[in-house]
C-alpha atoms as a PDB file:
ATOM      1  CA  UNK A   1     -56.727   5.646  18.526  1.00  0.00           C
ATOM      2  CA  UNK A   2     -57.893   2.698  20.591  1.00  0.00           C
ATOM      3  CA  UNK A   3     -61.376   2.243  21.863  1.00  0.00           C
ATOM      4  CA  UNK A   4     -61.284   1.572  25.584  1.00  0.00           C
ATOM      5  CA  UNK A   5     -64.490   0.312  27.950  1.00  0.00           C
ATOM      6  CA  UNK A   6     -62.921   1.390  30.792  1.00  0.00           C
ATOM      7  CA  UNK A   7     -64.621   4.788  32.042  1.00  0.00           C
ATOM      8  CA  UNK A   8     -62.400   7.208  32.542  1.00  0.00           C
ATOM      9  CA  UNK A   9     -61.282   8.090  35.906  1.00  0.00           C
ATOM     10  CA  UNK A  10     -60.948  10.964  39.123  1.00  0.00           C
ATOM     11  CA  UNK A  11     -57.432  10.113  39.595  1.00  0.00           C
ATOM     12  CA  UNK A  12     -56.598  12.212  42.477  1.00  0.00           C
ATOM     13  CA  UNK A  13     -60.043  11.408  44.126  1.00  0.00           C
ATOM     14  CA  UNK A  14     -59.911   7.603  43.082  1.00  0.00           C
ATOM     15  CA  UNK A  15     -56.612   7.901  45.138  1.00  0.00           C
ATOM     16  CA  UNK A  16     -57.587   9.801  47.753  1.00  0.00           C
ATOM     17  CA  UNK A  17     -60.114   7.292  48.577  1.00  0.00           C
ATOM     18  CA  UNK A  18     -58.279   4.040  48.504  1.00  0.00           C
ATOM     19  CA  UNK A  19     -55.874   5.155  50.472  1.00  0.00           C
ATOM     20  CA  UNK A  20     -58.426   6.132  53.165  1.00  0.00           C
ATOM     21  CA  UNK A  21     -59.751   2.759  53.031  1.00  0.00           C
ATOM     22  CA  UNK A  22     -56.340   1.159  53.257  1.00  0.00           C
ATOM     23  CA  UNK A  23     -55.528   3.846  56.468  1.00  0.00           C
ATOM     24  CA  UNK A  24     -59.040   2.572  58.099  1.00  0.00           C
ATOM     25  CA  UNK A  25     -57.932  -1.105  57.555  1.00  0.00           C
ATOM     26  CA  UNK A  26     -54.887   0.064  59.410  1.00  0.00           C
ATOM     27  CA  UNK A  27     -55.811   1.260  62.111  1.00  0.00           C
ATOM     28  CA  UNK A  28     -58.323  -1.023  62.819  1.00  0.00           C
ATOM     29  CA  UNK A  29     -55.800  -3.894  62.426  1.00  0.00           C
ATOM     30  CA  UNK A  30     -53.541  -1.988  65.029  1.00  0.00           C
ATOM     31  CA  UNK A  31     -56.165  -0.500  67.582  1.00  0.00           C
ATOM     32  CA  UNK A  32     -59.300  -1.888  66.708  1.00  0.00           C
ATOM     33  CA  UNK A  33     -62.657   0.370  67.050  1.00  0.00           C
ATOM     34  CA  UNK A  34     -63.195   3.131  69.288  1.00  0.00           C
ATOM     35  CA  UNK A  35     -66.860   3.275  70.522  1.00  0.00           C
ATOM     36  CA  UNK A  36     -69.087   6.235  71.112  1.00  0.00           C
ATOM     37  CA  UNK A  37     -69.890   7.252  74.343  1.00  0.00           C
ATOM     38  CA  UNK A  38     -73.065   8.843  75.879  1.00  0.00           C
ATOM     39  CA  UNK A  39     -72.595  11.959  77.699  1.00  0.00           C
ATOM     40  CA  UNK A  40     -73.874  12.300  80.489  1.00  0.00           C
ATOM     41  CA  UNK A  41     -74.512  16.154  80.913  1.00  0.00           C
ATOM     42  CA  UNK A  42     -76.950  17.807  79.601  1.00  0.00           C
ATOM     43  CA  UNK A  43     -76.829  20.872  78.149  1.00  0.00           C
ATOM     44  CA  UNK A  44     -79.187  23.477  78.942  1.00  0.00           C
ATOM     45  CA  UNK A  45     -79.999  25.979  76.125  1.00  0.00           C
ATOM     46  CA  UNK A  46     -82.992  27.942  75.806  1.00  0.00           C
ATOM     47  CA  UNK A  47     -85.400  27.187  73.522  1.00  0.00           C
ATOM     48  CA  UNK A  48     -87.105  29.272  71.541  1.00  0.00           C
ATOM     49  CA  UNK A  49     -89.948  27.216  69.398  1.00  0.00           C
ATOM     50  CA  UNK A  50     -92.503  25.397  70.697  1.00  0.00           C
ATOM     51  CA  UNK A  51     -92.824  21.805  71.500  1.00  0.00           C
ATOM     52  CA  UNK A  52     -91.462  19.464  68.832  1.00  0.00           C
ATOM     53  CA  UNK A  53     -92.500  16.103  70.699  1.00  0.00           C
ATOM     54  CA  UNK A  54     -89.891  14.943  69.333  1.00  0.00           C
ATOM     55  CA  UNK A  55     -87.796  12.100  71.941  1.00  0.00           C
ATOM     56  CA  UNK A  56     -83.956  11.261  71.630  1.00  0.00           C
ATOM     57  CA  UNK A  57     -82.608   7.843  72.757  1.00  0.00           C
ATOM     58  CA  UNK A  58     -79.005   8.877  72.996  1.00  0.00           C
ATOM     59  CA  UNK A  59     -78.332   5.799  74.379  1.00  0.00           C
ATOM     60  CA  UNK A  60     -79.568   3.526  71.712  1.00  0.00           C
ATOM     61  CA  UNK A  61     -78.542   6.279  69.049  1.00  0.00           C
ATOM     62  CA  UNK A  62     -74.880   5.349  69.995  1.00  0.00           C
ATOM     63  CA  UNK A  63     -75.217   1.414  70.875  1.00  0.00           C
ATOM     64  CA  UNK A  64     -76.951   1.079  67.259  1.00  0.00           C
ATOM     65  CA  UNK A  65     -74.118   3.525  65.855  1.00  0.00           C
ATOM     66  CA  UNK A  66     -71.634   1.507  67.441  1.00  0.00           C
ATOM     67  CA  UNK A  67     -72.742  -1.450  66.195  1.00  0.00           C
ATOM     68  CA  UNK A  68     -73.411  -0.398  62.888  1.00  0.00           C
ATOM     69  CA  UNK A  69     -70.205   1.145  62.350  1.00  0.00           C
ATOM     70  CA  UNK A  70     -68.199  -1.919  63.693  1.00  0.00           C
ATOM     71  CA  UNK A  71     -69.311  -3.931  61.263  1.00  0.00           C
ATOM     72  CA  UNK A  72     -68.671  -1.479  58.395  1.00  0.00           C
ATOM     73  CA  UNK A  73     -65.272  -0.990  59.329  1.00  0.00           C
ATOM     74  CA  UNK A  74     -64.996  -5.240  60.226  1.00  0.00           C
ATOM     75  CA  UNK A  75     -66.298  -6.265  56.491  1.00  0.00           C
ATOM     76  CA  UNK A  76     -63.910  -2.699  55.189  1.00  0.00           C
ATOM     77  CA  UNK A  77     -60.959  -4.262  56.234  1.00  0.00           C
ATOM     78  CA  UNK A  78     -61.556  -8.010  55.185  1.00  0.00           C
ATOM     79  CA  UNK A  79     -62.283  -6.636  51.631  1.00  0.00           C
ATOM     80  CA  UNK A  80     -59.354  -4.675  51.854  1.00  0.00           C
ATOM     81  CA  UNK A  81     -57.060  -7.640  53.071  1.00  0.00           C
ATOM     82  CA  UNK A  82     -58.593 -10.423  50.766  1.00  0.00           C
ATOM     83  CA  UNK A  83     -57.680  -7.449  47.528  1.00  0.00           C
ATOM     84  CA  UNK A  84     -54.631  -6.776  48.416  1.00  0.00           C
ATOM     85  CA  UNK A  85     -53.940 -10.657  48.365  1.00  0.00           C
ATOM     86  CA  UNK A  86     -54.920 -10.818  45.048  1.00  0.00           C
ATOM     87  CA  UNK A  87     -52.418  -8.805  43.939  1.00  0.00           C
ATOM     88  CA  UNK A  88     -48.803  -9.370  41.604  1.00  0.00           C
ATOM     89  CA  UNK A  89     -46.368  -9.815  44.398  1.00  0.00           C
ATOM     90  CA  UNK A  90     -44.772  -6.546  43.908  1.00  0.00           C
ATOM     91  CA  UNK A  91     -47.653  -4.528  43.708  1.00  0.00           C
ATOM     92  CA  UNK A  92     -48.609  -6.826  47.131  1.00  0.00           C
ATOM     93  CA  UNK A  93     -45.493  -5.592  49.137  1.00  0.00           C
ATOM     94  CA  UNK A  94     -45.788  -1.925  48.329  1.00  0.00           C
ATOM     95  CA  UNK A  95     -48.827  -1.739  49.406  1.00  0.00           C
ATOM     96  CA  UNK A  96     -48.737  -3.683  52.748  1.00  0.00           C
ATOM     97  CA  UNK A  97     -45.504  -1.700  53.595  1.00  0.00           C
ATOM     98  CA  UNK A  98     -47.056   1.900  52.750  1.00  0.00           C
ATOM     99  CA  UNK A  99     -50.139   1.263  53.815  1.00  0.00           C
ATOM    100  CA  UNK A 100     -50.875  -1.557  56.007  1.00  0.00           C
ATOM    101  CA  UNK A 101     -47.938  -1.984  58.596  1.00  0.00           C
ATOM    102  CA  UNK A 102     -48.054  -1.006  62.212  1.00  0.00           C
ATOM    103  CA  UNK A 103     -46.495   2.649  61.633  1.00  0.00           C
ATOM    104  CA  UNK A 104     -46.656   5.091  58.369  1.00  0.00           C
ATOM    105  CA  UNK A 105     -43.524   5.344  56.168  1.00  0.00           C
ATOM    106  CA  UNK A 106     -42.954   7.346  53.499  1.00  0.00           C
ATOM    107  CA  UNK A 107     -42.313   6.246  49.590  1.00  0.00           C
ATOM    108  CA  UNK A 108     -38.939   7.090  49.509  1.00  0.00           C
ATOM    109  CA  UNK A 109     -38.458   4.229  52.330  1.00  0.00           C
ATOM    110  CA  UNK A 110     -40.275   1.942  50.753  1.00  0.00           C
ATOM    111  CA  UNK A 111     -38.666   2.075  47.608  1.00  0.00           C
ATOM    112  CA  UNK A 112     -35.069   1.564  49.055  1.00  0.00           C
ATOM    113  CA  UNK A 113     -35.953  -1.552  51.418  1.00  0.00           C
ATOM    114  CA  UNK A 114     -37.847  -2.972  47.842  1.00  0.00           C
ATOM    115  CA  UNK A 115     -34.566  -1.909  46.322  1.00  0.00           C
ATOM    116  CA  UNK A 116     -36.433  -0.562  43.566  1.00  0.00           C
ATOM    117  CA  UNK A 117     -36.059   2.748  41.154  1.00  0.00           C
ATOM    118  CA  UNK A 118     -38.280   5.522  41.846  1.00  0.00           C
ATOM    119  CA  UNK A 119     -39.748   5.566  38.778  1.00  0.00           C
ATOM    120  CA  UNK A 120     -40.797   1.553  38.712  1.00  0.00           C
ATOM    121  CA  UNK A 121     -41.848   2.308  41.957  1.00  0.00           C
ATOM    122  CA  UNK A 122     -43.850   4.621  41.218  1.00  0.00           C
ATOM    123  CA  UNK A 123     -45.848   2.800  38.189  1.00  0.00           C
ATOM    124  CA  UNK A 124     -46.236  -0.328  40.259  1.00  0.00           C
ATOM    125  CA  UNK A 125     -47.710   1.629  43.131  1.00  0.00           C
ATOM    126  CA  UNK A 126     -49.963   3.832  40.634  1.00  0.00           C
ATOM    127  CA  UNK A 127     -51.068   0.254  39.273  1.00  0.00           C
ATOM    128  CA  UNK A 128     -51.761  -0.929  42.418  1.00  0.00           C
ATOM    129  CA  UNK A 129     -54.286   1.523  43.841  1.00  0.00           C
ATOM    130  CA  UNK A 130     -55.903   1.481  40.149  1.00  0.00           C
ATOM    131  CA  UNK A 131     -56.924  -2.349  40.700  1.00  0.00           C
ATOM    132  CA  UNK A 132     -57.741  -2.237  43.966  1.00  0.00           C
ATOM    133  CA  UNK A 133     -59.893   1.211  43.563  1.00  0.00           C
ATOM    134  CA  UNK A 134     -61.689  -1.079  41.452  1.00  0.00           C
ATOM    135  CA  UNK A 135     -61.756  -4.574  43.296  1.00  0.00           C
ATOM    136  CA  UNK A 136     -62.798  -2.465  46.411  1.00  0.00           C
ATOM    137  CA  UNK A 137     -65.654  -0.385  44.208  1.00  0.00           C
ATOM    138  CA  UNK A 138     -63.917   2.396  44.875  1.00  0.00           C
ATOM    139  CA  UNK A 139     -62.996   4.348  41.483  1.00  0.00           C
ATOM    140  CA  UNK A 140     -64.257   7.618  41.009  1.00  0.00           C
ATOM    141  CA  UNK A 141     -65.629   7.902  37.212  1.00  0.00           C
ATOM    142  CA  UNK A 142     -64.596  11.769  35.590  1.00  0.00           C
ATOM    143  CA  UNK A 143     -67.147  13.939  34.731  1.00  0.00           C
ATOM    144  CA  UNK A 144     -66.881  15.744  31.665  1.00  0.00           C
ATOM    145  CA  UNK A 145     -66.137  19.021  33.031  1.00  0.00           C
ATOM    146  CA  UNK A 146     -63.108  16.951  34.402  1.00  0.00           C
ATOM    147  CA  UNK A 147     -61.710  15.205  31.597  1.00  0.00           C
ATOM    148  CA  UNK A 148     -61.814  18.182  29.337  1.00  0.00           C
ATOM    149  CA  UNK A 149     -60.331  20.529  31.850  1.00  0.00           C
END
């Protein structure tokens, strides 16, 4: 048996969340960032403790919110969009046509306009999210419970 350094991995959750980075790349690409909004009635609920002294600045709260999460989703989508560069060219095109076009498509579609067998499809796909779970920091490393489950 071969010794590997690679830690062993959460598939399904290693997938689960590379693909949400890829959707947030997305739809960021295609609508950009929706911002938070203050509201503007209050809502009136009795209280029953006594005074906290405690002040809210909903309207900062949200500017700094929206600001902060901006820019999270901004640097998000250039680190998805310089990794997904760096990959083998087929790897490349599944990806941007599964993932990062204007509309979702299913596999199936993808794999007949790449003119490709399911299967290959399949691997090349399964290769791709590997890498860029781990270009984008993304893996999630198995517990034990996991692995020997």
């Amino acid at each position: 048996m071969q010794m590997s350094f690679l830690p062993k991995i959460n598939r399904k959750a290693t997938q689960d969340k590379v693909e949400h980075a890829l959707e947030t790349a997305r739809v960021y690409k295609c609508i950009g960032f929706e911002r938070r909004e203050v509201k503007n009635t209050p809502s009136y609920e009795p209280r029953f403790h006594g005074q906290t002294n405690a002040t809210s600045d909903q309207v900062g709260d949200n500017a700094s919110w929206n600001i902060d999460e901006e820019k999270r989703i901004r640097a998000l989508t250039e680190r998805v969009e310089r990794a997904v560069k760096r990959l083998p060219k087929r790897q490349r095109q599944i990806i941007e046509k599964r993932y990062l076009e204007d509309e979702d498509v299913f596999d199936y579609i993808v794999c007949s306009e790449l003119g490709m067998s399911e299967s290959t499809y399949g691997r090349q796909k399964a290769r791709a999210v590997y890498t860029l779970a781990f270009m984008l920091k993304l893996e999630v490393i198995a517990t034990e419970d996991a692995v020997t489950a």
